[in-house]
Protein backbone atom coordinates (compact mmCIF):
# COMPACT_ATOMS: atom_id res chain seq x y z
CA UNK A 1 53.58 -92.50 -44.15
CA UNK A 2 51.98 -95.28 -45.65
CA UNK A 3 54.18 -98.38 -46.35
CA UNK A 4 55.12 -99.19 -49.88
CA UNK A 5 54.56 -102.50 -50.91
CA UNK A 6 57.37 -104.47 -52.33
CA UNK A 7 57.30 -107.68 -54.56
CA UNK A 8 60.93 -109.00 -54.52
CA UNK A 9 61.39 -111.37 -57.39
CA UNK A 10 64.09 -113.72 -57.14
CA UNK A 11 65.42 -116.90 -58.20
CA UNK A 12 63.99 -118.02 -61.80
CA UNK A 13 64.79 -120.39 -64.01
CA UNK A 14 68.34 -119.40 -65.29
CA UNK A 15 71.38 -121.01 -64.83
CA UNK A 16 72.34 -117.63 -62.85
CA UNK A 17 69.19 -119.08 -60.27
CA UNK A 18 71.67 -119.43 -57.23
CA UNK A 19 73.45 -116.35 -57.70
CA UNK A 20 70.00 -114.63 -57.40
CA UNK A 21 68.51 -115.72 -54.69
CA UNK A 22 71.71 -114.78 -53.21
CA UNK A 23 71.08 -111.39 -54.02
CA UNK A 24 67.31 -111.11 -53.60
CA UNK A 25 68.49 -112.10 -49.72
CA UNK A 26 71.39 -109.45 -49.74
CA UNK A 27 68.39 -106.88 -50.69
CA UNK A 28 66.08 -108.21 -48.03
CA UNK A 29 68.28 -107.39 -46.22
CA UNK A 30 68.94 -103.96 -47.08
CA UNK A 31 65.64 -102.49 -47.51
CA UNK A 32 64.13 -100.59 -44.70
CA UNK A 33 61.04 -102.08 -42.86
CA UNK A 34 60.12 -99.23 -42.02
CA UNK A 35 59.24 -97.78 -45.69
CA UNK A 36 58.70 -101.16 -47.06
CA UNK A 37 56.21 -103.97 -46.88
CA UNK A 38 58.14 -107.12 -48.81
CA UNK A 39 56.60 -109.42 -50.77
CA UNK A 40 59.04 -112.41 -52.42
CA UNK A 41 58.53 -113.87 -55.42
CA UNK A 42 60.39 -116.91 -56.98
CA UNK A 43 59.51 -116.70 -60.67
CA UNK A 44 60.12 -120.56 -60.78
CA UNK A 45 57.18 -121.53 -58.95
CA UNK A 46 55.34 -118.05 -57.97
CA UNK A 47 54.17 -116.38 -61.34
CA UNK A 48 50.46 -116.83 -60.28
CA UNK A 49 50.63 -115.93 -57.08
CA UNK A 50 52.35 -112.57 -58.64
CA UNK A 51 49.58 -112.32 -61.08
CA UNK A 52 46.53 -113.03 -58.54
CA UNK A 53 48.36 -110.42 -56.13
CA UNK A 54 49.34 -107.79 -58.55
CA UNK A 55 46.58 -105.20 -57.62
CA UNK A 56 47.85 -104.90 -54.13
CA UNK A 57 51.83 -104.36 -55.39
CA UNK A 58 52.85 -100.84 -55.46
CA UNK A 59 56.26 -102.09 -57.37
CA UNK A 60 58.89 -104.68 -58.10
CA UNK A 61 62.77 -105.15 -57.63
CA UNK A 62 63.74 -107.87 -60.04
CA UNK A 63 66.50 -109.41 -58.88
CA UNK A 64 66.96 -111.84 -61.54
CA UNK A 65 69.63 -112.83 -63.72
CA UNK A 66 70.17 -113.94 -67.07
CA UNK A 67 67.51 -115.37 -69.64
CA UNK A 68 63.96 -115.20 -68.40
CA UNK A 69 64.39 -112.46 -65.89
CA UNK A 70 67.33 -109.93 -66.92
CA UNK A 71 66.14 -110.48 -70.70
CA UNK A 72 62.47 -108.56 -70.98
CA UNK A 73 60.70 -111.58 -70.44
CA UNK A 74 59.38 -110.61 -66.68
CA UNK A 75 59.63 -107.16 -67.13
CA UNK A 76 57.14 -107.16 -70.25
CA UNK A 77 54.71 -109.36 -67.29
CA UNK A 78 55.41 -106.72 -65.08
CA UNK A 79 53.58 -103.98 -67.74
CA UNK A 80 51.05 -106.21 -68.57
CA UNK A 81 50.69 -105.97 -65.18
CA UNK A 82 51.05 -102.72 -64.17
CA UNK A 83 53.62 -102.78 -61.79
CA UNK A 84 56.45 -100.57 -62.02
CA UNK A 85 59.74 -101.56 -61.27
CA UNK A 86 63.82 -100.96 -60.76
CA UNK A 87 65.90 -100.64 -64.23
CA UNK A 88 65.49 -101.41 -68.08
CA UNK A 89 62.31 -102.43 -69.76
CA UNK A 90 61.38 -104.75 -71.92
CA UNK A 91 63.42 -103.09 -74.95
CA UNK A 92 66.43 -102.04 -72.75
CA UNK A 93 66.85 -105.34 -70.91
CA UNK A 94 66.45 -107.41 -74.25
CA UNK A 95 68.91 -105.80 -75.79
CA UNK A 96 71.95 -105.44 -73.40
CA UNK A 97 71.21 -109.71 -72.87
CA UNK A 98 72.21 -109.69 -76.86
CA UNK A 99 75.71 -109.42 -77.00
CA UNK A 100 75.61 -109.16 -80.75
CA UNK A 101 72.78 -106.31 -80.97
CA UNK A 102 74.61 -105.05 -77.95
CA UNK A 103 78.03 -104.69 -80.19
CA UNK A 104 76.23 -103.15 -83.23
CA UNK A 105 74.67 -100.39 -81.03
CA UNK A 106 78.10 -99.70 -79.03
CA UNK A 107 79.36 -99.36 -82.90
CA UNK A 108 76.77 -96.97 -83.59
CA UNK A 109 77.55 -94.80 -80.58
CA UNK A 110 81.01 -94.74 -81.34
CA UNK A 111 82.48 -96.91 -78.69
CA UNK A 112 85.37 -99.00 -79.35
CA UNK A 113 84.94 -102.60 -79.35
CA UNK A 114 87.50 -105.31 -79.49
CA UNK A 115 86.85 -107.30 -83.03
CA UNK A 116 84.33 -110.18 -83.27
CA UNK A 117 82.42 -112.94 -84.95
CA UNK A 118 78.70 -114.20 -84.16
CA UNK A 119 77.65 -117.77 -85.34
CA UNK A 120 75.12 -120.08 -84.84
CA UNK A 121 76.18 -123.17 -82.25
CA UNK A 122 75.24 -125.89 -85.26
CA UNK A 123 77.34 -123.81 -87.81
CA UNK A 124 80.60 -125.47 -89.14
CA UNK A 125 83.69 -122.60 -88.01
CA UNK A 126 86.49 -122.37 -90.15
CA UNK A 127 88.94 -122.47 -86.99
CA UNK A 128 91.73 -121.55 -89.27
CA UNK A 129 89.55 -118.41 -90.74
CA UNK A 130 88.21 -117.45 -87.03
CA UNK A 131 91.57 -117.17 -85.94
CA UNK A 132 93.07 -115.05 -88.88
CA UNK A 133 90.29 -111.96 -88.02
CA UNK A 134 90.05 -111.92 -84.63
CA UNK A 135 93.75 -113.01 -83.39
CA UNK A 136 94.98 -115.43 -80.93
CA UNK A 137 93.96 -115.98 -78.02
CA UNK A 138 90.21 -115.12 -78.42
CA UNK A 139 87.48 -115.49 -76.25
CA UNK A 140 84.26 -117.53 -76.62
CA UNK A 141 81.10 -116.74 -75.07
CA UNK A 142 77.06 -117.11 -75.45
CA UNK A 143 75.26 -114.59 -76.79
CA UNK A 144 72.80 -114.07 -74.14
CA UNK A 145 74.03 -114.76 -71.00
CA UNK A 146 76.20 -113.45 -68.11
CA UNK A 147 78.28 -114.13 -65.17
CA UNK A 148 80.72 -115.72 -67.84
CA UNK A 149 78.85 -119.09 -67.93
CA UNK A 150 79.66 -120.48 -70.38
CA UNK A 151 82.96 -118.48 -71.71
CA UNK A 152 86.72 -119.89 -72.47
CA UNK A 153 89.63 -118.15 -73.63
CA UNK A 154 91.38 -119.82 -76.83
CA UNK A 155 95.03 -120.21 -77.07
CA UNK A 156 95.02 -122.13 -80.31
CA UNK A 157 92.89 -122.90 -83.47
CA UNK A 158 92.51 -126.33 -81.96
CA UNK A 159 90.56 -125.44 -79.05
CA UNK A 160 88.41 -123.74 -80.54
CA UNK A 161 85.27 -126.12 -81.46
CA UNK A 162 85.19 -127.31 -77.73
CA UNK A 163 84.85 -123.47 -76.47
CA UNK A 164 81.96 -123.61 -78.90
CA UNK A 165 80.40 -126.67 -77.81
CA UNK A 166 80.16 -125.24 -74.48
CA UNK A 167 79.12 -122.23 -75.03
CA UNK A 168 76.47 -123.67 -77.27
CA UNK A 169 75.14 -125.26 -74.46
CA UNK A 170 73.30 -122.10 -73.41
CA UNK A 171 72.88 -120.27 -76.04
CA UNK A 172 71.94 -120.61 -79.92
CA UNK A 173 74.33 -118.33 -81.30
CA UNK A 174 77.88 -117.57 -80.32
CA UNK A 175 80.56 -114.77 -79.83
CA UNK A 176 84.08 -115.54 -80.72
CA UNK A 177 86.04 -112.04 -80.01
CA UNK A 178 89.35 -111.04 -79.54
CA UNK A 179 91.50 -111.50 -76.15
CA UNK A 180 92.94 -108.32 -74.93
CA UNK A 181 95.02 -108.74 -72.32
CA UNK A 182 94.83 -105.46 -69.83
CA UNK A 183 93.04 -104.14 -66.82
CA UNK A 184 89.39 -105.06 -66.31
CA UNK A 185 87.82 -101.75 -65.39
CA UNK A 186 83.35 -101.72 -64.63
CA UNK A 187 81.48 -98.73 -64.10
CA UNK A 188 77.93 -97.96 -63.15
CA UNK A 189 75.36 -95.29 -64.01
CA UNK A 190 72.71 -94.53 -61.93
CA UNK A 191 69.26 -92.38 -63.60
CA UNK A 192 66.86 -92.30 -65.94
CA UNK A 193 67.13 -89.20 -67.99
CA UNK A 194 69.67 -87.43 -65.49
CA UNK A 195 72.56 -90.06 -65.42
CA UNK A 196 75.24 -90.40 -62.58
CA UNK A 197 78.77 -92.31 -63.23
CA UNK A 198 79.75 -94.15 -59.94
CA UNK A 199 83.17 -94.70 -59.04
CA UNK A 200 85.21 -96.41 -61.36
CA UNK A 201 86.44 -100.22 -60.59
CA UNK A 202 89.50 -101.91 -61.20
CA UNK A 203 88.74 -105.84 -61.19
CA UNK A 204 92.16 -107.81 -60.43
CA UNK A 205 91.31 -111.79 -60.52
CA UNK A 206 93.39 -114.45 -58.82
CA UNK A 207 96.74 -115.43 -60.77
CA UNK A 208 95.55 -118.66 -61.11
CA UNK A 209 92.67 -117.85 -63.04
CA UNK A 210 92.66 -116.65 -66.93
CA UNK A 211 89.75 -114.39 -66.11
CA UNK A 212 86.66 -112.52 -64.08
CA UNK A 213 84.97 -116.21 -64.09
CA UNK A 214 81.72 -117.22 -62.53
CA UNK A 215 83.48 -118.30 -59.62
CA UNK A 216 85.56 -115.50 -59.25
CA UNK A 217 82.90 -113.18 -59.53
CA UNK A 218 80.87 -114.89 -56.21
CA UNK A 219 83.43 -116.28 -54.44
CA UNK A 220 84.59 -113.58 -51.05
CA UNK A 221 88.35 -113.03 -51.29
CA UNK A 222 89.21 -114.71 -54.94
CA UNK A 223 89.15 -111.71 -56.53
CA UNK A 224 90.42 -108.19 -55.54
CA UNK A 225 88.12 -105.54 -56.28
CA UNK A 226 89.93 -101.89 -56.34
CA UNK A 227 87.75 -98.46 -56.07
CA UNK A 228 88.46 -96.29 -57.40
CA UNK A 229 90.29 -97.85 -59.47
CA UNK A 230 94.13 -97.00 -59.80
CA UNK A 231 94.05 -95.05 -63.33
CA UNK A 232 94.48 -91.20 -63.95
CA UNK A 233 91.38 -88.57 -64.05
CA UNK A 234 91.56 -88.48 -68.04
CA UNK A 235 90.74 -92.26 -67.87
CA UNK A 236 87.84 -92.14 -65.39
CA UNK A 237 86.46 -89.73 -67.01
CA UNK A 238 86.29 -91.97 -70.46
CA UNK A 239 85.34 -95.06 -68.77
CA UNK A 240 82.43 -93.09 -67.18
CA UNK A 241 81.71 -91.56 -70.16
CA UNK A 242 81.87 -94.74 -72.08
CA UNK A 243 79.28 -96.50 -69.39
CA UNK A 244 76.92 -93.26 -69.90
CA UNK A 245 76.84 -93.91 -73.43
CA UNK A 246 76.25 -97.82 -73.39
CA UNK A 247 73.43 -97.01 -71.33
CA UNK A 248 71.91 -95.12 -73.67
CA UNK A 249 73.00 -97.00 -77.01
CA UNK A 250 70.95 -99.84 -74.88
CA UNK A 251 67.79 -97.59 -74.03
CA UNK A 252 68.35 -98.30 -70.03
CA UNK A 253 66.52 -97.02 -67.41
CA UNK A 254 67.18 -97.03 -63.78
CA UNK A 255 71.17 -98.24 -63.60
CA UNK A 256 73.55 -100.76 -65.46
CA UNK A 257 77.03 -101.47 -64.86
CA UNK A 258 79.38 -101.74 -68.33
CA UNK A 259 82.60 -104.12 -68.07
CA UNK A 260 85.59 -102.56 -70.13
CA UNK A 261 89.55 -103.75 -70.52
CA UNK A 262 91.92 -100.91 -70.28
CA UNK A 263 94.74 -101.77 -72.45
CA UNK A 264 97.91 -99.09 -72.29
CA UNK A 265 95.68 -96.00 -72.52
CA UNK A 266 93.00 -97.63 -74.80
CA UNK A 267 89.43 -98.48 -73.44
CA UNK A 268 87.69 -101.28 -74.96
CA UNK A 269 83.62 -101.54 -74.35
CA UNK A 270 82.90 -105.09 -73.40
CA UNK A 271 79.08 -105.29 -72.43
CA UNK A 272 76.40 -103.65 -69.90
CA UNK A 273 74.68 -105.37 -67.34
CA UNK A 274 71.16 -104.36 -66.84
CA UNK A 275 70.73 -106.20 -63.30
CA UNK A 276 73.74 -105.83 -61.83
CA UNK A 277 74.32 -108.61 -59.10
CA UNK A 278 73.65 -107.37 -55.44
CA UNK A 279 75.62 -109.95 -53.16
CA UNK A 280 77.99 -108.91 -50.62
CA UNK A 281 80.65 -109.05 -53.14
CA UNK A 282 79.08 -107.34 -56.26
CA UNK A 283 80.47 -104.37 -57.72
CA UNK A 284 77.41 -101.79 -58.20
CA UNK A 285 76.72 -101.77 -54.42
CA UNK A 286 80.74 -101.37 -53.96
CA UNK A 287 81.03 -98.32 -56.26
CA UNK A 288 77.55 -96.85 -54.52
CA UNK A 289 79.16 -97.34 -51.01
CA UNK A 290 82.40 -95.49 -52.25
CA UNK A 291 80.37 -92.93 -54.08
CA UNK A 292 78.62 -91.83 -50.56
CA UNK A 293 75.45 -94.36 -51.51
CA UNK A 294 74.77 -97.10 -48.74
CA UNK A 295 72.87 -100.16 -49.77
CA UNK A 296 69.76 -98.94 -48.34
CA UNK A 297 69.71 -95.84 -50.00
CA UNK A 298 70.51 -97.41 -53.19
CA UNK A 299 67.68 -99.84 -52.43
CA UNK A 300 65.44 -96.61 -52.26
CA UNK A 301 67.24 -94.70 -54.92
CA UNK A 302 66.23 -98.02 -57.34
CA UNK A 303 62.85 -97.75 -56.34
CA UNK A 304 62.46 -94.08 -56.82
CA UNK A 305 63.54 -93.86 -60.08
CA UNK A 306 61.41 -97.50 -60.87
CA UNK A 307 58.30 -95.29 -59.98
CA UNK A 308 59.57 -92.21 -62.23
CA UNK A 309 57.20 -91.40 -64.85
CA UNK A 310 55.75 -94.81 -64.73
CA UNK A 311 51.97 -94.48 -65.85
CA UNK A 312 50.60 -98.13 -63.81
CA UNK A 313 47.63 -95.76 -62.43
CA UNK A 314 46.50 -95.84 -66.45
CA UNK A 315 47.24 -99.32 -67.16
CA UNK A 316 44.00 -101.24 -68.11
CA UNK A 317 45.40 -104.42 -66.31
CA UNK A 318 46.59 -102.41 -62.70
CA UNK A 319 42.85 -102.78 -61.40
């Protein structure tokens, strides 16, 4: 059987640039040379080398994270292109990056989300005001972004400008949402039209750290990382059902992984990850392994559904 041919973009221009080429190596890795003829693709330096090679690329894993990669940006090159590839389009991807379009739709599909405030980074914030909607201690984040760059928790009104100083330093616009204190539960979905919950996880961080931080989230052994995760049927079931339904609010394709807080026997819909990250220690590949799924075949699996329905033999650009 003839070999597929793989461009595996990695890297970019992000501040999340470290934690994927991390990844794109973890997927080297993992895809079989036998099926697979991998091409690699840094998006900081390689975009014409993509372009001048795209007729001989049968289609792409992005493994990319936040803005320029995980937002639409390289997926909308990709269709120009016509290369398919692994997950969310342009709409889908754009979307979940927006925390604050990403709340409205959750909102419109009926999930419950903790309450929150979206302002721009050069806006003056009634701390006093901010405080008396959304509670103490709140949590302060970008809107676009991930990995929690760029996120504090609050304790008191007087903190509150710095958290928004640095979180304007990647983003424009900022969340300030309620701090609920509870179990941090993520679940993915695998499919396209057909969706598949994976096993639910239960995400313990270190006691000396407030939350699921950047460093937490890459570093081996900071964080313990429970699957399943130790909660009853009747709450797997909603947290899977909860995932299946961001994934959809968000129009994505292929898989996402949605963070949630359990608190008592309320589930709270934080936000969906359109590339989730594929290191040793990320959670998609986790709940795959537990759910019968190696990394290879989930590597395949991606790729499958990638080429599903994808019409690049049409495209006016594919050659």
């Amino acid at each position: 059987m003839k070999k597929l041919t793989v461009a595996l973009l990695a890297g970019g221009i992000s501040s999340e640039r470290e934690v994927s080429l991390q990844s794109g190596d973890q997927v080297y890795e993992a895809l079989d040379k036998d099926k697979y003829h991998i091409l690699r693709y840094d998006p900081k330096t390689d975009l014409g080398k993509l372009v001048s090679n795209a007729s001989n690329i049968d289609v792409a894993l992005i493994i990319l994270h936040g803005p320029y990669g995980e937002d639409g940006t390289v997926q909308g090159l990709l269709d120009l292109l016509g290369i398919p590839y692994q997950g969310s389009g342009v709409l889908g991807s754009a979307l979940a990056m927006n925390k604050a379009v990403t709340k409205q739709l959750y909102e419109k599909g009926d999930l419950p989300v903790p309450p929150y405030i979206i302002c721009d980074r050069d806006d003056h914030v009634d701390a006093d005001a901010c405080v008396k909607h959304v509670g103490l201690p709140l949590v302060v984040k970008p809107v676009a972004g991930g990995s929690s760059v760029g996120m504090s928790i609050v304790r008191s009104a007087g903190d509150l400008q710095s958290a928004l100083d640095k979180a304007g330093v990647y983003d424009g616009s900022v969340m300030i949402e309620t701090y609920i204190a509870g179990t941090e539960l993520t679940v993915g979905v695998i499919g396209n039209q057909d969706l598949v919950a994976l096993p639910v996880i239960e995400i313990v961080p270190d006691q000396s750290r407030e939350f699921f931080d950047y460093e937490a989230k890459y570093t081996p052994g900071v964080t313990q990382e429970i699957c399943p995760a130790r909660i009853d049927d009747q709450l797997t079931q909603q947290a899977q059902s909860f995932a299946k339904i961001a994934h959809q609010a968000l129009y994505c394709r292929g898989y996402s992984r949605t963070d949630m807080i359990l608190k008592e026997r309320d589930i709270y819909v934080l936000e969906t990850n359109t590339i989730p990250g594929m290191t040793a220690t990320s959670l998609l590949p986790q709940a795959a392994q537990v759910g019968g799924i190696s990394f290879s075949r989930l590597m395949d699996r991606l790729i499958e559904l990638g080429m599903e329905g994808h019409p690049a033999s049409d495209h006016p650009f594919c050659g």
